[in-house]
Each structure stands twice: as structure tokens, then as C-alpha cells.
N, C-alpha and C. Protein backbone atom coordinates (compact mmCIF):
# COMPACT_ATOMS: atom_id res chain seq x y z
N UNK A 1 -2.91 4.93 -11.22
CA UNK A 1 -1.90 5.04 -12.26
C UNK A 1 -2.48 5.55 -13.57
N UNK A 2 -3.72 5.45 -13.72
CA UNK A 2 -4.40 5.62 -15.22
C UNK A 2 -5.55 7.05 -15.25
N UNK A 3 -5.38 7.56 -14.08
CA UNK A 3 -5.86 9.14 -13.92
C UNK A 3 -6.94 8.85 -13.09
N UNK A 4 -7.55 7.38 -13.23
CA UNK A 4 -9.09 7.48 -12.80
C UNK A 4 -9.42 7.30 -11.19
N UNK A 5 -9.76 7.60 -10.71
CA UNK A 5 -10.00 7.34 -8.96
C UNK A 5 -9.88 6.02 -8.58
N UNK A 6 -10.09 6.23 -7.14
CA UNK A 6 -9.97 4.49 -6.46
C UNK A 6 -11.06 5.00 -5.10
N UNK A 7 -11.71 5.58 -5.65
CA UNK A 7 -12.87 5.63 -4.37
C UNK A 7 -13.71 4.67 -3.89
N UNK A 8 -14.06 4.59 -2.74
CA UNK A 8 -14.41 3.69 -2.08
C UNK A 8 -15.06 3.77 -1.60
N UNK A 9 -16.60 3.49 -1.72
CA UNK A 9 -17.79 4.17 -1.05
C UNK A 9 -17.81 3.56 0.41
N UNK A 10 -17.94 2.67 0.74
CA UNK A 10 -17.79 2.34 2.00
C UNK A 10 -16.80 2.85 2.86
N UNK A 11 -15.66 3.53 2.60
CA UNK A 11 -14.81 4.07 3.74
C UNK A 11 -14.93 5.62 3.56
N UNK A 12 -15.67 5.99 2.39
CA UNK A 12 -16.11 7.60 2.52
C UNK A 12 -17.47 7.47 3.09
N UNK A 13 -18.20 6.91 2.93
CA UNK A 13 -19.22 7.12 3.90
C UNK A 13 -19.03 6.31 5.70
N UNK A 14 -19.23 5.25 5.66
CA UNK A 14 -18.64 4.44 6.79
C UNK A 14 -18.10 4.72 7.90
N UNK A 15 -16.23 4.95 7.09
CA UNK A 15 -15.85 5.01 7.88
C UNK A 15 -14.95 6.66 8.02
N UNK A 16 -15.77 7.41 7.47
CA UNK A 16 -15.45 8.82 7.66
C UNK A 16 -16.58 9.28 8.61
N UNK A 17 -16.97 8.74 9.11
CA UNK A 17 -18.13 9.27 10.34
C UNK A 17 -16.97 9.10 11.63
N UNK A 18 -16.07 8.04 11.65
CA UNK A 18 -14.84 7.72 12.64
C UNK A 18 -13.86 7.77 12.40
N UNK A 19 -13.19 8.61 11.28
CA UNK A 19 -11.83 8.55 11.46
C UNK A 19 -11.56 10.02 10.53
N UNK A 20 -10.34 10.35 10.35
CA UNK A 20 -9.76 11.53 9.67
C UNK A 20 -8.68 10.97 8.85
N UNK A 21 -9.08 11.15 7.86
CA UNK A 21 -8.21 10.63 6.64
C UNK A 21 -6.96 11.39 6.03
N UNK A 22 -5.49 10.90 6.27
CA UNK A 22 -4.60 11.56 5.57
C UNK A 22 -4.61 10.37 4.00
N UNK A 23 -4.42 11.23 2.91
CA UNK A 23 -4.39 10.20 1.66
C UNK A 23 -3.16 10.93 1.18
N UNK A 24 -2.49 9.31 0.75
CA UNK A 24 -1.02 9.87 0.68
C UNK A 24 -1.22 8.28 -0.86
N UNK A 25 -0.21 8.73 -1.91
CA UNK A 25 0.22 8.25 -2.93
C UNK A 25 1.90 7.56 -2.63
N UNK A 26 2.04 6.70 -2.74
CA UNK A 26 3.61 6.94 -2.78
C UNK A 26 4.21 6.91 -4.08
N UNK A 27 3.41 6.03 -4.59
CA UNK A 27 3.61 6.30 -5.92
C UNK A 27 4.38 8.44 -6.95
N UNK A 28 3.01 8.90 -6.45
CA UNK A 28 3.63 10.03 -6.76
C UNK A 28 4.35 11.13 -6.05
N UNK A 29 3.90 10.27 -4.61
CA UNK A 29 5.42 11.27 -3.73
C UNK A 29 7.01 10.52 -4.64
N UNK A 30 6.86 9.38 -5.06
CA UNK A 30 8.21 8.76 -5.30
C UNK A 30 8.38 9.51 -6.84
N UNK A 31 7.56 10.53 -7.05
CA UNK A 31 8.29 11.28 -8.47
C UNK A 31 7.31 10.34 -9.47
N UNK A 32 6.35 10.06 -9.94
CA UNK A 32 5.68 9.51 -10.80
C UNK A 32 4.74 10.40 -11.28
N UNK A 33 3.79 10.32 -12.27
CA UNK A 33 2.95 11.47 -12.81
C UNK A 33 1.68 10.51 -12.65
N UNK A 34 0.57 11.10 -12.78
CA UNK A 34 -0.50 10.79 -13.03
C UNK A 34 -1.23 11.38 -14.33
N UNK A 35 -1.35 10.37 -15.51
CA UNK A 35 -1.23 9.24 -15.23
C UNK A 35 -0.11 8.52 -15.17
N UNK A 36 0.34 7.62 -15.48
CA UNK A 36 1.69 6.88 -14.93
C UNK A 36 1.95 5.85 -16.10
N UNK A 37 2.39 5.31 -17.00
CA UNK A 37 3.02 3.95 -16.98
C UNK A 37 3.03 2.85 -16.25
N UNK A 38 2.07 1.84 -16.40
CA UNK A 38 2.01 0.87 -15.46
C UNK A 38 3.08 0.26 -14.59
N UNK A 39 3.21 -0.24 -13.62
CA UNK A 39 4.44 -0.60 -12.92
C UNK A 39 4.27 -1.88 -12.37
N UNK A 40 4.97 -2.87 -11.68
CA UNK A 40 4.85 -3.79 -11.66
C UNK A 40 5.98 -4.50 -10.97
N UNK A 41 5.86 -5.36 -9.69
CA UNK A 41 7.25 -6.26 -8.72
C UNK A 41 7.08 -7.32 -9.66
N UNK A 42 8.91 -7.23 -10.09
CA UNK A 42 9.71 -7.92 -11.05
C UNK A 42 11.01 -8.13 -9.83
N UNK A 43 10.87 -9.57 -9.48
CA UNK A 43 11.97 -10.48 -8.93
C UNK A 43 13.72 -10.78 -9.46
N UNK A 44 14.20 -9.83 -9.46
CA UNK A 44 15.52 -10.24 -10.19
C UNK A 44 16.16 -11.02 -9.32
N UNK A 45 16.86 -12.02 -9.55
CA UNK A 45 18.34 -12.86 -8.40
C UNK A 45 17.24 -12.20 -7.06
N UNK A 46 16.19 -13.23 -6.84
CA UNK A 46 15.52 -13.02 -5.53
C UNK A 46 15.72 -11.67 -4.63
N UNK A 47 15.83 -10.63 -5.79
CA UNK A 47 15.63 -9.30 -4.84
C UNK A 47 14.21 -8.33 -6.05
N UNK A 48 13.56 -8.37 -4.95
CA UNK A 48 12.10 -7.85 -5.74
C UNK A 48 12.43 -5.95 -6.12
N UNK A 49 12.06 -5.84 -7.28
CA UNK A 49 12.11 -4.17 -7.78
C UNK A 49 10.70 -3.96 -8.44
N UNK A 50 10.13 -2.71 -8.49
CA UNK A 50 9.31 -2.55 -8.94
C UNK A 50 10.10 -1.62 -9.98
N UNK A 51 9.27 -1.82 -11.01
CA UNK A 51 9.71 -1.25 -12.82
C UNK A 51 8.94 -1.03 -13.50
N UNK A 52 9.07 -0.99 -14.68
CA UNK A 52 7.70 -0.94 -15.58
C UNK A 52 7.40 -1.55 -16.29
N UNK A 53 5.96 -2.36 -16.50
CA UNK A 53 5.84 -3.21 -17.10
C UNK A 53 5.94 -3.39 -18.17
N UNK A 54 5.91 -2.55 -19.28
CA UNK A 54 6.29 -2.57 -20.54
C UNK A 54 7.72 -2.14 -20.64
N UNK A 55 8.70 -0.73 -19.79
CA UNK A 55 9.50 -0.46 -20.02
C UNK A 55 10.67 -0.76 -18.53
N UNK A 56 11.30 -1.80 -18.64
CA UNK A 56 11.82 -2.31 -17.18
C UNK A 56 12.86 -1.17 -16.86
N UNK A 57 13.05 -0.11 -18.18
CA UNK A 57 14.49 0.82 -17.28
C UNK A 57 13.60 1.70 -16.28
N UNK A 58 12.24 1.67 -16.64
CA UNK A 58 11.58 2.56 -15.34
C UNK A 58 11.87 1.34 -13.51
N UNK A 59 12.58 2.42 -13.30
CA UNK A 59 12.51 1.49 -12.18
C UNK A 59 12.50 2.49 -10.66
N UNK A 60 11.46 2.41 -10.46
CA UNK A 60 11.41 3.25 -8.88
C UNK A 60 11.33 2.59 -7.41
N UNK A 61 11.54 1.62 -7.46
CA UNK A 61 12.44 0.76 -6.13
C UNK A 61 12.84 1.48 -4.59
N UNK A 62 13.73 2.50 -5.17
CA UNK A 62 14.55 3.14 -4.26
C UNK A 62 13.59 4.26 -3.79
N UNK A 63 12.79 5.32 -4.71
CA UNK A 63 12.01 6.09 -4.24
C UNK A 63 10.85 5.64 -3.54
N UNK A 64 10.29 4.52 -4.23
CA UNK A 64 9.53 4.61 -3.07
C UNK A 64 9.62 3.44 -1.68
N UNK A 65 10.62 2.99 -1.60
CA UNK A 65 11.24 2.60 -0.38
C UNK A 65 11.59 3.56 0.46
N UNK A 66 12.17 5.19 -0.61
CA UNK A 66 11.82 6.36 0.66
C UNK A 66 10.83 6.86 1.10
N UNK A 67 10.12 7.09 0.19
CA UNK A 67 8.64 7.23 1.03
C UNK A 67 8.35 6.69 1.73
N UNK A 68 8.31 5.26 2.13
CA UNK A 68 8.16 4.48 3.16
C UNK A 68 8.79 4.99 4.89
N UNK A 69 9.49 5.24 4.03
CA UNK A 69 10.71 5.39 5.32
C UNK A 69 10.19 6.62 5.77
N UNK A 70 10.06 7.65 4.99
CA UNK A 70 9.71 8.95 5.45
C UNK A 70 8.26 8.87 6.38
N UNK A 71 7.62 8.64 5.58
CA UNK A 71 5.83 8.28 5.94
C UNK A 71 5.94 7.19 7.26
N UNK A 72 7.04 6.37 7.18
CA UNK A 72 6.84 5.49 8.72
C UNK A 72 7.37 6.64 9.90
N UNK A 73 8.46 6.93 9.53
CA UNK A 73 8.89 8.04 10.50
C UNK A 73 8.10 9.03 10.86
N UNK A 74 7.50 9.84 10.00
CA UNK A 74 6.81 11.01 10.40
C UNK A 74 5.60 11.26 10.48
N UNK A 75 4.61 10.39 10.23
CA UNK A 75 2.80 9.86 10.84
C UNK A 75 3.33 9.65 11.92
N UNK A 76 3.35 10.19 13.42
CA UNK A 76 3.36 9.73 14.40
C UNK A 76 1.94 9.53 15.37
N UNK A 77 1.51 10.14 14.68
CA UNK A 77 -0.16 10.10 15.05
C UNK A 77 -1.30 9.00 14.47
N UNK A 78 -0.78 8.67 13.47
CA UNK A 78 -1.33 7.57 12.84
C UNK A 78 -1.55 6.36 12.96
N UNK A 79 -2.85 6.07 13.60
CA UNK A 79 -3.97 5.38 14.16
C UNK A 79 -3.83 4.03 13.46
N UNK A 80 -4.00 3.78 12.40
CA UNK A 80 -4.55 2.88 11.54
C UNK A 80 -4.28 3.13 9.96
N UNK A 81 -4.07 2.01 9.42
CA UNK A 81 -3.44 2.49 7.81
C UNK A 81 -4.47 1.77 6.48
N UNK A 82 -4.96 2.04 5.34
CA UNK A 82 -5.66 1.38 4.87
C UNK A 82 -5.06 0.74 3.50
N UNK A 83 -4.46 0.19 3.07
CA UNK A 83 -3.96 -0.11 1.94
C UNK A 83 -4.70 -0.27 0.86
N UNK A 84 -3.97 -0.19 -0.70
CA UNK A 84 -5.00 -0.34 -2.03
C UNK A 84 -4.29 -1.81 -2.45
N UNK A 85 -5.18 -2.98 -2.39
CA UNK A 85 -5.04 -4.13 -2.39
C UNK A 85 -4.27 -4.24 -3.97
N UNK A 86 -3.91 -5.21 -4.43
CA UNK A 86 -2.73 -5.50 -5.89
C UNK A 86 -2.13 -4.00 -5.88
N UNK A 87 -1.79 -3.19 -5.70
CA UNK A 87 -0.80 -2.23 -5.98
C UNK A 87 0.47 -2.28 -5.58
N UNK A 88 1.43 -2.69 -6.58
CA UNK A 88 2.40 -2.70 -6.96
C UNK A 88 3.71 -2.05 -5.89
N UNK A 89 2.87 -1.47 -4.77
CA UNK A 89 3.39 -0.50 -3.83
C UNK A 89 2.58 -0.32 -2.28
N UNK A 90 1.39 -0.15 -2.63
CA UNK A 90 0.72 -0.34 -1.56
C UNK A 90 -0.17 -2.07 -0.49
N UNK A 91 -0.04 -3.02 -1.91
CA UNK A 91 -0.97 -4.17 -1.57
C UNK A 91 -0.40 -4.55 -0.58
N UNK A 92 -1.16 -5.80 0.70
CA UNK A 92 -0.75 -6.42 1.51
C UNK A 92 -0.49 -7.52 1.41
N UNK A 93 -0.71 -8.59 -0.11
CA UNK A 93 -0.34 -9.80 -0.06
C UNK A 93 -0.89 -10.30 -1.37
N UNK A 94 -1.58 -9.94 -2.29
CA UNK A 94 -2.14 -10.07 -3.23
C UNK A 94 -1.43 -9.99 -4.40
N UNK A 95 -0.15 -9.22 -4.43
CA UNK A 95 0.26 -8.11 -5.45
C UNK A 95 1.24 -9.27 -6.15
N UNK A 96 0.58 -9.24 -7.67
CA UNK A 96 1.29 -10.44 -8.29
C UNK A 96 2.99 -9.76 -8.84
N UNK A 97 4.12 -11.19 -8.25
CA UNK A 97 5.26 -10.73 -8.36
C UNK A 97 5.29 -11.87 -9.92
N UNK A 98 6.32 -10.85 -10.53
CA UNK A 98 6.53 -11.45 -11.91
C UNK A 98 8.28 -11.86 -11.82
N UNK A 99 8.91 -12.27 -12.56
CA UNK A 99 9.98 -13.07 -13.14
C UNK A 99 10.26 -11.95 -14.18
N UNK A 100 11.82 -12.09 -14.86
CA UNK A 100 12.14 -11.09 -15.45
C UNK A 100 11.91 -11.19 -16.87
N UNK A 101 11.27 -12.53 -17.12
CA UNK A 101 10.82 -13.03 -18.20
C UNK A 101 9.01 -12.85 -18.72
N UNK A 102 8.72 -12.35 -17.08
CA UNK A 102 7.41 -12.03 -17.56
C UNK A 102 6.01 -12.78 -16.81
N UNK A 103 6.60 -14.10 -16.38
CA UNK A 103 5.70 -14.54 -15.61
C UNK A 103 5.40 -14.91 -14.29
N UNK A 104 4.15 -14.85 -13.61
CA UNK A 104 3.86 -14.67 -12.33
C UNK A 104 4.47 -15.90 -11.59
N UNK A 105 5.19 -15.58 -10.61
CA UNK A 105 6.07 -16.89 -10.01
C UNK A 105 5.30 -16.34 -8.51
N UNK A 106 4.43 -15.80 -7.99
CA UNK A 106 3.75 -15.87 -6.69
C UNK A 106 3.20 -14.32 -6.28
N UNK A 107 2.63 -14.11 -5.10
CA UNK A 107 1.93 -13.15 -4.81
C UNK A 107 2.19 -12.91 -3.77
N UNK A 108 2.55 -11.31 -2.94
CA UNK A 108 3.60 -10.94 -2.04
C UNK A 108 2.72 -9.41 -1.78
N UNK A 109 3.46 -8.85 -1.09
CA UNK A 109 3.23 -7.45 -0.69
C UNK A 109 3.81 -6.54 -1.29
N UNK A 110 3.17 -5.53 -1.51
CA UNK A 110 3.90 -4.25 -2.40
C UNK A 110 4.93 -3.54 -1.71
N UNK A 111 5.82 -2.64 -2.04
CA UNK A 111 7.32 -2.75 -1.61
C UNK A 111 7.08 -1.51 -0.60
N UNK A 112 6.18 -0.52 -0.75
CA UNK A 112 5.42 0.51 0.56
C UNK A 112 5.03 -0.17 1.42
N UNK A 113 4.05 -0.90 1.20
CA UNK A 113 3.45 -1.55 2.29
C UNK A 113 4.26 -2.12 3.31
N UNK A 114 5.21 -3.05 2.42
CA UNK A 114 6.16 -4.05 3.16
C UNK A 114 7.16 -2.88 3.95
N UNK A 115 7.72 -2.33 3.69
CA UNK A 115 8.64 -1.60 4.37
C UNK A 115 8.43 -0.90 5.48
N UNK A 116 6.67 -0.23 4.92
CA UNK A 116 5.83 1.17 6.40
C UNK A 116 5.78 0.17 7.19
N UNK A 117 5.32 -1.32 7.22
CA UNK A 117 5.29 -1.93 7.95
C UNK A 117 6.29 -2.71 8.80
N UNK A 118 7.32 -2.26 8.09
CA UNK A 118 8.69 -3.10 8.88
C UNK A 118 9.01 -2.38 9.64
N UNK A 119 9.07 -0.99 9.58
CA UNK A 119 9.24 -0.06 10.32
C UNK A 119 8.47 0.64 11.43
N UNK A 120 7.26 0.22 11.28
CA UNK A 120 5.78 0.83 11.95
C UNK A 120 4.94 -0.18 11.98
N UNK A 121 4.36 -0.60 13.42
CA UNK A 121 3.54 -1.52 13.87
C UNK A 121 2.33 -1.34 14.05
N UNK A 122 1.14 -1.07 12.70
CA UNK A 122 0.39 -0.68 13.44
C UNK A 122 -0.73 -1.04 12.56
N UNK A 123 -2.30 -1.05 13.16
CA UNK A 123 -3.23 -1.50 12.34
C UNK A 123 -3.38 -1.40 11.00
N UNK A 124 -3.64 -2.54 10.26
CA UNK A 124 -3.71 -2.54 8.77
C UNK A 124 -4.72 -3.42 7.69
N UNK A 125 -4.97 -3.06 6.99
CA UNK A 125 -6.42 -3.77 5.97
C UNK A 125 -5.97 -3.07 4.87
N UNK A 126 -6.47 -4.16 3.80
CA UNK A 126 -6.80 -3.46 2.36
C UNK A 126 -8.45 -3.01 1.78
N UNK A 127 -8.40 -2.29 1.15
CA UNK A 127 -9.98 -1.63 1.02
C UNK A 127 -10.94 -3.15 0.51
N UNK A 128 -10.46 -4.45 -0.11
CA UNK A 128 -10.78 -5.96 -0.27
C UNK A 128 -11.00 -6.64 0.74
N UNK A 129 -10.25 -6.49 2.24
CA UNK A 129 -10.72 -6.68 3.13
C UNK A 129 -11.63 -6.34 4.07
N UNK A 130 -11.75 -4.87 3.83
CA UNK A 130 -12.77 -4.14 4.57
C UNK A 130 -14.20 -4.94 4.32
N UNK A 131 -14.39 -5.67 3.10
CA UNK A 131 -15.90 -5.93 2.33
C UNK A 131 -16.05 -6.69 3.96
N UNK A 132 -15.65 -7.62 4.32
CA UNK A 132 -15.74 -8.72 5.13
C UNK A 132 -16.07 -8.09 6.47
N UNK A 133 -16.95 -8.48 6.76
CA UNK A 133 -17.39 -7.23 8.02
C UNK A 133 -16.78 -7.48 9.56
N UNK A 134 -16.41 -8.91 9.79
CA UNK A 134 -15.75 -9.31 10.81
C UNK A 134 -14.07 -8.97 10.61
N UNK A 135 -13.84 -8.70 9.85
CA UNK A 135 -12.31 -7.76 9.46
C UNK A 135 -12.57 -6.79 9.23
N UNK A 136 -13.40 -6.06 9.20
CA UNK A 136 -13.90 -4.70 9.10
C UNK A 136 -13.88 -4.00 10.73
N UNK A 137 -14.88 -4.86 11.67
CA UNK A 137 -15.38 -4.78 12.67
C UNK A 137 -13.54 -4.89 13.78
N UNK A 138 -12.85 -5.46 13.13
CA UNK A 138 -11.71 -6.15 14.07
C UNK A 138 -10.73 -4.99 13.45
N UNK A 139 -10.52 -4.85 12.63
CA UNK A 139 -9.60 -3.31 12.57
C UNK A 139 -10.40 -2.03 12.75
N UNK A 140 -11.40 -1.88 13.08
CA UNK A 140 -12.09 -0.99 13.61
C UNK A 140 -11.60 -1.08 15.40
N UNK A 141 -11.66 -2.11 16.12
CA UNK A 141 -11.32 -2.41 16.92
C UNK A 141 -9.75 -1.72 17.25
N UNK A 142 -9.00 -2.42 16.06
CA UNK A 142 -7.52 -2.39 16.92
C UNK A 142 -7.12 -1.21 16.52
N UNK A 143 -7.72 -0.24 15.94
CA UNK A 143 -7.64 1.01 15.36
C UNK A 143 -7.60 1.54 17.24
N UNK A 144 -9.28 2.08 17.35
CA UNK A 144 -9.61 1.92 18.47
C UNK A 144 -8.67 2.10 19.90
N UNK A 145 -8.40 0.75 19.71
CA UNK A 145 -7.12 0.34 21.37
C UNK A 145 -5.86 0.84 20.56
N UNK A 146 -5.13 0.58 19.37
CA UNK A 146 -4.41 1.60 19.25
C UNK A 146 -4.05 3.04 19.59
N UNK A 147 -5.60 3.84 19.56
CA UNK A 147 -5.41 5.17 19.89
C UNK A 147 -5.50 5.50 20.85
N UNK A 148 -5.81 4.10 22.11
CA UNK A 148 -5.96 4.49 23.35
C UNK A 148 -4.87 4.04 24.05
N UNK A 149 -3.70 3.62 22.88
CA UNK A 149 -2.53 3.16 23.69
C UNK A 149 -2.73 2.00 24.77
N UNK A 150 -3.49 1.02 23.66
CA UNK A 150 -4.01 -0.25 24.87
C UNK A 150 -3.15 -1.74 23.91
N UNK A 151 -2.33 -1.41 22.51
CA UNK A 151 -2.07 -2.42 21.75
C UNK A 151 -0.57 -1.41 21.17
């Protein structure tokens, strides 16, 4: 969101010896610029939106719930998925949800993540999990039998 990278030395070296990387934003497929305005899951009447944290009329919810949709539908080849842990869009469980008042009432999945995954069953980690080498080693795995159509 702030122009600067999110590289990850361990999955450019690692695990680019085994895999082929599509890198996809949804963020700026959903129409956002780089850099961006911070954004942030804000819980209204128990339906989660992502908005902006300083300015709540930014609200991109809907776009990138299409991306989701699009990106689950049309990766049909796609092995294994890697998520960017607290992102507002991509995290798997970390991603602090706020109140419309401002404060953190719990920690949930980002609204990409949650959706590619409602729609598409298929191996998943955040680059925070990868550190852990027995979750490293185990989605390496189901990557793996995934592509051999064994899971």
C-alpha cells in the first residue's frame, strides 16, 4: 500500500527453485493506486467492509470481493496460494477487524482471502507461516499431491 515491496527472501530463493509464481494484487486489480491510502476491515451491524482508515467513504468491499471471484474462477491451474499475512485483503486470520468507532473487537481473515477460499479449495499459507518449517514442509507437501490430483 505504501509503494515499498513485500519481498520475501525465502520464497524467492526457496521456493522458486519449485514452483512458478503468478503475483497478483487485489488490492490494485480492485482499482487502487500504489501507493494507496491505508485500508482497513471495519465491522458495521456484523457485516465486515474494508474502507479506509482515515477516510471510511473509501470503501472497496465490492471490488475486491470481485477479484476474488474472478481469480477463484479463472487460476484453474493453480497449485497452491501464498497469502500476505495482516492484509486487510489478503491475510488468513491475523487481520485486525476494527468497530466503526475505531477499535479492535478481534482478528479474522481478509475479505480476498476469505472469499478465493470459499470458492476454491486449495493449498494455503501466509509468508508468517512459511518461517515454521514443519508448515513450510506440509504445504510443500499438499501443494505437491494437489498437482498430482491426489487431494
Amino acid at each position: 500500500y505504501d509503494g515499498k515491496h513485500s519481498f520475501n527472501q525465502l520464497i524467492d530463493t526457496e521456493f522458486s527453485e519449485y514452483f512458478h509464481f503468478v503475483n497478483i494484487c487485489p488490492e490494485v486489480e480492485a482499482g487502487m493506486t500504489v501507493p494507496r491510502p491505508p485500508i482497513q476491515v471495519v465491522e458495521f451491524d456484523q457485516i465486515r467492509q474494508v474502507v479506509g482508515r482515515e477516510d471510511q467513504s473509501i470503501n472497496v468491499t465490492q471490488p475486491i470481493l470481485m477479484v476474488a471471484e474472478n481469480r477463484a474462477s479463472h487460476f484453474i491451474g493453480l497449485c497452491g496460494y501464498i497469502f500476505k499475512s495482516r492484509s486487510p485483503s489478503c491475510g488468513l486470520h491475523d487481520v485486525p477487524i476494527f468497530n466503526d468507532q475505531g477499535d479492535i473487537v478481534g482478528h479474522g481473515a481478509g475479505l480476498f482471502s476469505q472469499r478465493f477460499l470459499e470458492m476454491r479449495s486449495i493449498p494455503h499459507i501466509d509468508e508468517q507461516q512459511l518461517i515454521d518449517a514443519d508448515q513450510r514442509e506440509k504445504f510443500f507437501m499438499d501443494v505437491k499431491l494437489f498437482s498430482q490430483g491426489t487431494i
